[in-house]
Protein backbone atom coordinates (compact mmCIF):
# COMPACT_ATOMS: atom_id res chain seq x y z
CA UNK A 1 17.27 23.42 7.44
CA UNK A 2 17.37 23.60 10.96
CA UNK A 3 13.55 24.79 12.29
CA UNK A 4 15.28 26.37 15.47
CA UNK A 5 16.01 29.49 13.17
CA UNK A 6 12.54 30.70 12.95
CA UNK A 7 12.17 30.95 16.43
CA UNK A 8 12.63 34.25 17.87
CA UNK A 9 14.40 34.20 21.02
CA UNK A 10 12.78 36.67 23.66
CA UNK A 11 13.68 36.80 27.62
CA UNK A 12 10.46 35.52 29.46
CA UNK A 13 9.94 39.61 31.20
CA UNK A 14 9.99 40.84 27.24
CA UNK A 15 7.29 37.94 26.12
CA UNK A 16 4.30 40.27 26.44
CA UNK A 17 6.03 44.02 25.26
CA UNK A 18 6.70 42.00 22.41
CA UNK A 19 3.54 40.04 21.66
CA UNK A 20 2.28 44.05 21.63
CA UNK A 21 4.43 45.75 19.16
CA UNK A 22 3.75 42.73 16.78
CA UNK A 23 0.16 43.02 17.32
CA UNK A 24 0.49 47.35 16.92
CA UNK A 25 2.94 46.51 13.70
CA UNK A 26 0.31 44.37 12.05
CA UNK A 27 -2.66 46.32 12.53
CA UNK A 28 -0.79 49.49 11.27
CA UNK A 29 -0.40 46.91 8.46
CA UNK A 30 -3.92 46.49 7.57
CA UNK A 31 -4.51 50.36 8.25
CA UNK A 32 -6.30 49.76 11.18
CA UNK A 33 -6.01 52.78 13.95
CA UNK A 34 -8.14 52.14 17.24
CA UNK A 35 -9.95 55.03 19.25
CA UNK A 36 -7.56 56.06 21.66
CA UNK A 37 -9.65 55.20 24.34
CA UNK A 38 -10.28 52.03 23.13
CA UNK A 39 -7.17 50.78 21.65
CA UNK A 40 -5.34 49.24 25.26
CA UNK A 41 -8.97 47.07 25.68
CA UNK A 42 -8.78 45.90 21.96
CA UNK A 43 -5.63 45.42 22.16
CA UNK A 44 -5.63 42.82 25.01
CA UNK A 45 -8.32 40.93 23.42
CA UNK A 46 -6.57 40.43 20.82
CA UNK A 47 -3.52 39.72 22.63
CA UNK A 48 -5.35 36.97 24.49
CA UNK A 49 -7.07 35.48 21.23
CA UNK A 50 -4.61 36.05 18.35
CA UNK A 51 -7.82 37.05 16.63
CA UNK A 52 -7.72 40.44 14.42
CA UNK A 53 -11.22 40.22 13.62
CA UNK A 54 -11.92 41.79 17.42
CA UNK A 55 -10.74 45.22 15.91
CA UNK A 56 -13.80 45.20 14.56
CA UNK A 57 -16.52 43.82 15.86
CA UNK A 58 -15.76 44.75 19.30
CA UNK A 59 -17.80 47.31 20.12
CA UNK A 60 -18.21 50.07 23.10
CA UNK A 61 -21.14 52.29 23.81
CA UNK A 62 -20.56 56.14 24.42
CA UNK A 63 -17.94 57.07 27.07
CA UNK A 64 -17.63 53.02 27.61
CA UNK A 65 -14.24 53.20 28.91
CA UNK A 66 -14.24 56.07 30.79
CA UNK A 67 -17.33 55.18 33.11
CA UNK A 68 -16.13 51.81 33.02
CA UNK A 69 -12.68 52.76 34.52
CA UNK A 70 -14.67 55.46 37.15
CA UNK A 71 -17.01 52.14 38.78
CA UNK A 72 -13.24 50.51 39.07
CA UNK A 73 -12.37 53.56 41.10
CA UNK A 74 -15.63 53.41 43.15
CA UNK A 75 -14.54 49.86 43.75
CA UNK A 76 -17.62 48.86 41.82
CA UNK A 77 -18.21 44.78 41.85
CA UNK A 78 -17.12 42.18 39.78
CA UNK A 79 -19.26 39.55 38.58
CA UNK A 80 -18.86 36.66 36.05
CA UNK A 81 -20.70 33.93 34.56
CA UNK A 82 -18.19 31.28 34.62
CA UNK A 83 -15.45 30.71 37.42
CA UNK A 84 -13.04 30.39 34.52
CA UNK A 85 -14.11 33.74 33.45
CA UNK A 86 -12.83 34.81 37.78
CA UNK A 87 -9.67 32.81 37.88
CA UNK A 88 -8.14 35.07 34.32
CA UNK A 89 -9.05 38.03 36.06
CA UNK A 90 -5.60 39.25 37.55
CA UNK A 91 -5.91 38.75 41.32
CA UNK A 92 -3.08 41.59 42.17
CA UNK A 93 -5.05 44.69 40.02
CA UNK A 94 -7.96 43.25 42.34
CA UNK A 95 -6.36 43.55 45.50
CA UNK A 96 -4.49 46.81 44.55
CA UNK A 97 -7.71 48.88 43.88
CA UNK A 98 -9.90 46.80 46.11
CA UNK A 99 -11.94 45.69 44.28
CA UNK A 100 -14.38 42.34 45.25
CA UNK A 101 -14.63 39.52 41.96
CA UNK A 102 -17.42 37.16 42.48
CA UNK A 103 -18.88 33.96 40.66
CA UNK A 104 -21.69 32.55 41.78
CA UNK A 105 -21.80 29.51 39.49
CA UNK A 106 -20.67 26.93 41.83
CA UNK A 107 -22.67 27.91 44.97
CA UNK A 108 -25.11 24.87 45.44
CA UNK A 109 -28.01 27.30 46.67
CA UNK A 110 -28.10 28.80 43.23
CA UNK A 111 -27.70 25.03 41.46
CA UNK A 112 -30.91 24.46 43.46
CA UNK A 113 -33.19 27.47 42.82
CA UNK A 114 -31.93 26.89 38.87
CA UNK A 115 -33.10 23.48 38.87
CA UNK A 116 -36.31 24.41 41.03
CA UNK A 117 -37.23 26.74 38.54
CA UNK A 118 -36.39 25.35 35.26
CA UNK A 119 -33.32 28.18 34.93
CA UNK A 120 -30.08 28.18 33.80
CA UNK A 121 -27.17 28.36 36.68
CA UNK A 122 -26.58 31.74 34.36
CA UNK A 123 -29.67 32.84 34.68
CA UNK A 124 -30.38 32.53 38.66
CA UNK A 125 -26.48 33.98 39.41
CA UNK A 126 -27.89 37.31 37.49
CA UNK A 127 -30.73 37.67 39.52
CA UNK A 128 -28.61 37.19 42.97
CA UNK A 129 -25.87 39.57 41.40
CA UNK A 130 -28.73 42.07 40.62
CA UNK A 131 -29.29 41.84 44.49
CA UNK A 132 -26.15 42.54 45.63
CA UNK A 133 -25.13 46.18 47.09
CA UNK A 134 -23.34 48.74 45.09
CA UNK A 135 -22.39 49.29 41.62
CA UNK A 136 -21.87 45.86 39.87
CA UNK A 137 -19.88 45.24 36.25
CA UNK A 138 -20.82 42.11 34.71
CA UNK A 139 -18.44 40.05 32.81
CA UNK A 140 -20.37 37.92 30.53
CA UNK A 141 -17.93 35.62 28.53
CA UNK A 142 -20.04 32.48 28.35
CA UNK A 143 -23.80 31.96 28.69
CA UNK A 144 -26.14 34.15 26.48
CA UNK A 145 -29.19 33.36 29.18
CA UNK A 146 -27.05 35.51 31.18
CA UNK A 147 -27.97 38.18 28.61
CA UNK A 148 -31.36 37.58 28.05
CA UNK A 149 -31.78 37.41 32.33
CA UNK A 150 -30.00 41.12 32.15
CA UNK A 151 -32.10 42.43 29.48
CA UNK A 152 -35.37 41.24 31.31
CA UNK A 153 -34.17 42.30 34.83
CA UNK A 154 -33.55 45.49 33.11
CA UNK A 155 -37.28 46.00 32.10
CA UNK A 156 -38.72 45.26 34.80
CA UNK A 157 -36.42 47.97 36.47
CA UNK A 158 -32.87 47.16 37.07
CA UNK A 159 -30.19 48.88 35.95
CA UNK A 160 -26.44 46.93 35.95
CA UNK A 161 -23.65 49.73 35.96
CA UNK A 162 -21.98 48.31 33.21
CA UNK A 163 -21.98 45.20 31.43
CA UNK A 164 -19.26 43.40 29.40
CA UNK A 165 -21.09 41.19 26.58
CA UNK A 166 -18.96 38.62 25.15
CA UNK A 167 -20.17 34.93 25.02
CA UNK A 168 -19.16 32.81 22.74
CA UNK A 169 -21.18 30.01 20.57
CA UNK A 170 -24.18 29.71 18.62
CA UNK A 171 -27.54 29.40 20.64
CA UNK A 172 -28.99 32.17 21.59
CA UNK A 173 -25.65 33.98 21.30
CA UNK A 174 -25.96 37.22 18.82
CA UNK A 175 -29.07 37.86 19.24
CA UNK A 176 -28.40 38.04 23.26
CA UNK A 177 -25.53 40.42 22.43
CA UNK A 178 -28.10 42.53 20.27
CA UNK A 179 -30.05 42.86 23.66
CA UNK A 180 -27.38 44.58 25.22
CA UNK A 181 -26.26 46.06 22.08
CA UNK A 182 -29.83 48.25 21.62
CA UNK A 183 -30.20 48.84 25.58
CA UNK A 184 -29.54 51.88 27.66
CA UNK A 185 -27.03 50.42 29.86
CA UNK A 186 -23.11 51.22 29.87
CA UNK A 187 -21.30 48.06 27.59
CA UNK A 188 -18.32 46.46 25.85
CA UNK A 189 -19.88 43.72 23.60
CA UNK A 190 -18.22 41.76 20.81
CA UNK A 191 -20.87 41.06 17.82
CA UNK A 192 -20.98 37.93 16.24
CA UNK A 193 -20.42 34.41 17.46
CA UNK A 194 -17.15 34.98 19.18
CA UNK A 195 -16.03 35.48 22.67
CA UNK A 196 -15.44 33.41 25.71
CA UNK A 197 -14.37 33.53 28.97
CA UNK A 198 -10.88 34.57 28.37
CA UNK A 199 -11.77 37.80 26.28
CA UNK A 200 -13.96 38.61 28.57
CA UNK A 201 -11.08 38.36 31.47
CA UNK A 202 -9.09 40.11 29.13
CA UNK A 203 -11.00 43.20 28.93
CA UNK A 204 -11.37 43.48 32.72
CA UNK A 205 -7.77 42.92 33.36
CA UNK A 206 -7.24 46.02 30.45
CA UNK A 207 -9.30 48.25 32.74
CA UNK A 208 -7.82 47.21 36.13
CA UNK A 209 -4.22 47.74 34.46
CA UNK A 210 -5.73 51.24 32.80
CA UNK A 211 -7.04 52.15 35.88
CA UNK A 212 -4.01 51.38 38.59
CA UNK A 213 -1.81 53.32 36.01
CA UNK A 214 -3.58 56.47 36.32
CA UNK A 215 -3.97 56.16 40.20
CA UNK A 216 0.10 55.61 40.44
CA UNK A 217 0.41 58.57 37.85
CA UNK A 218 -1.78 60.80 40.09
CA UNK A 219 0.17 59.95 43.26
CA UNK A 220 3.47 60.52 41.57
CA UNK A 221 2.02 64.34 40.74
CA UNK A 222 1.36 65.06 44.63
């Protein structure tokens, strides 16, 4: 038996169209039909995690996508908790709508202030990001104390326009998500244990895609 015959031969421009209709196929399989709004997002994560078990467990609170998609239009900010978590983000949708990505991770003022007060590098990037100007989406695909800083920032005031709750692990890391999960705030979270940086990429990059479609459909109307 030659192995070469299972594999399917697809031209490298067709790789992703067809990594979708095998992932649309299969959940029409198990009977599985996404909300409409929805469905692009889950898809994606999916996509990016050959992981069905995001159909369920991914969760959005009410109107999630479509305020999500209108702070993308107000070229609302960016902000992640790991620089791998900036680097999947697709740097041309960025560009296109204008729209600023930031992770403060690295910067050795916040390394110092974490270690000065017995934080988390997480922890002190959410309190500079809750600083910043402007409406700010926060892509959360690692640290659960980035969480937990949200949810106290939150009650002692702040308000983030939107937060996207997927960290991956086991400290600390579903009951953070339940934070978010049971606040008042805007959010795409994923319940349970799994996540990561690249879901949480994923989603964003569903959104900027979602939203530069409708902007080209609009101008093609005028």
């Amino acid at each position: 038996m030659n192995l070469l015959d299972n594999i399917e031969y697809v031209l490298p421009s067709e790789i992703e169209k067809r990594s979708f209709e095998i992932i649309q196929k299969e959940l029409s399989d198990m009977g599985i039909v996404l909300p409409k709004e929805e469905d692009r997002i889950t898809r994606r994560v999916i996509h990016t995690s050959a992981d069905f078990e995001y159909a369920h467990t991914l969760k959005y609170s009410n109107n999630a996508v479509r305020i999500v998609k209108q702070l993308i239009k107000n070229h609302a900010t960016i902000v992640t908790d790991t620089n791998m978590g900036l680097a999947g983000i697709n740097k041309k949708a960025l560009r296109e709508l204008g729209i600023d990505a930031k992770c403060f991770m690295a910067d050795e003022k916040i390394a110092e202030l974490a270690k000065k007060n017995k934080v988390t590098r997480a922890t002190m990037s959410m309190r500079f990001a809750a600083s910043l100007e402007g409406p700010v989406i926060f892509a959360i695909g690692n640290a659960p104390t980035a969480l937990i800083e949200l949810y106290k920032l939150m009650k002692e005031g702040y308000k983030p326009s939107f937060i996207i709750g997927v960290p991956v692990g086991f400290v600390n890391v579903e009951a953070s998500k339940e934070l978010i999960l049971n606040s008042e705030v805007p959010f795409i979270v994923n319940k349970g244990r799994k996540g990561g940086s690249n879901v949480a990429a994923a989603i964003c990059n569903a959104i900027l895609y979602q939203v530069r479609e409708e902007i080209l459909n609009e101008k093609k109307l005028k």
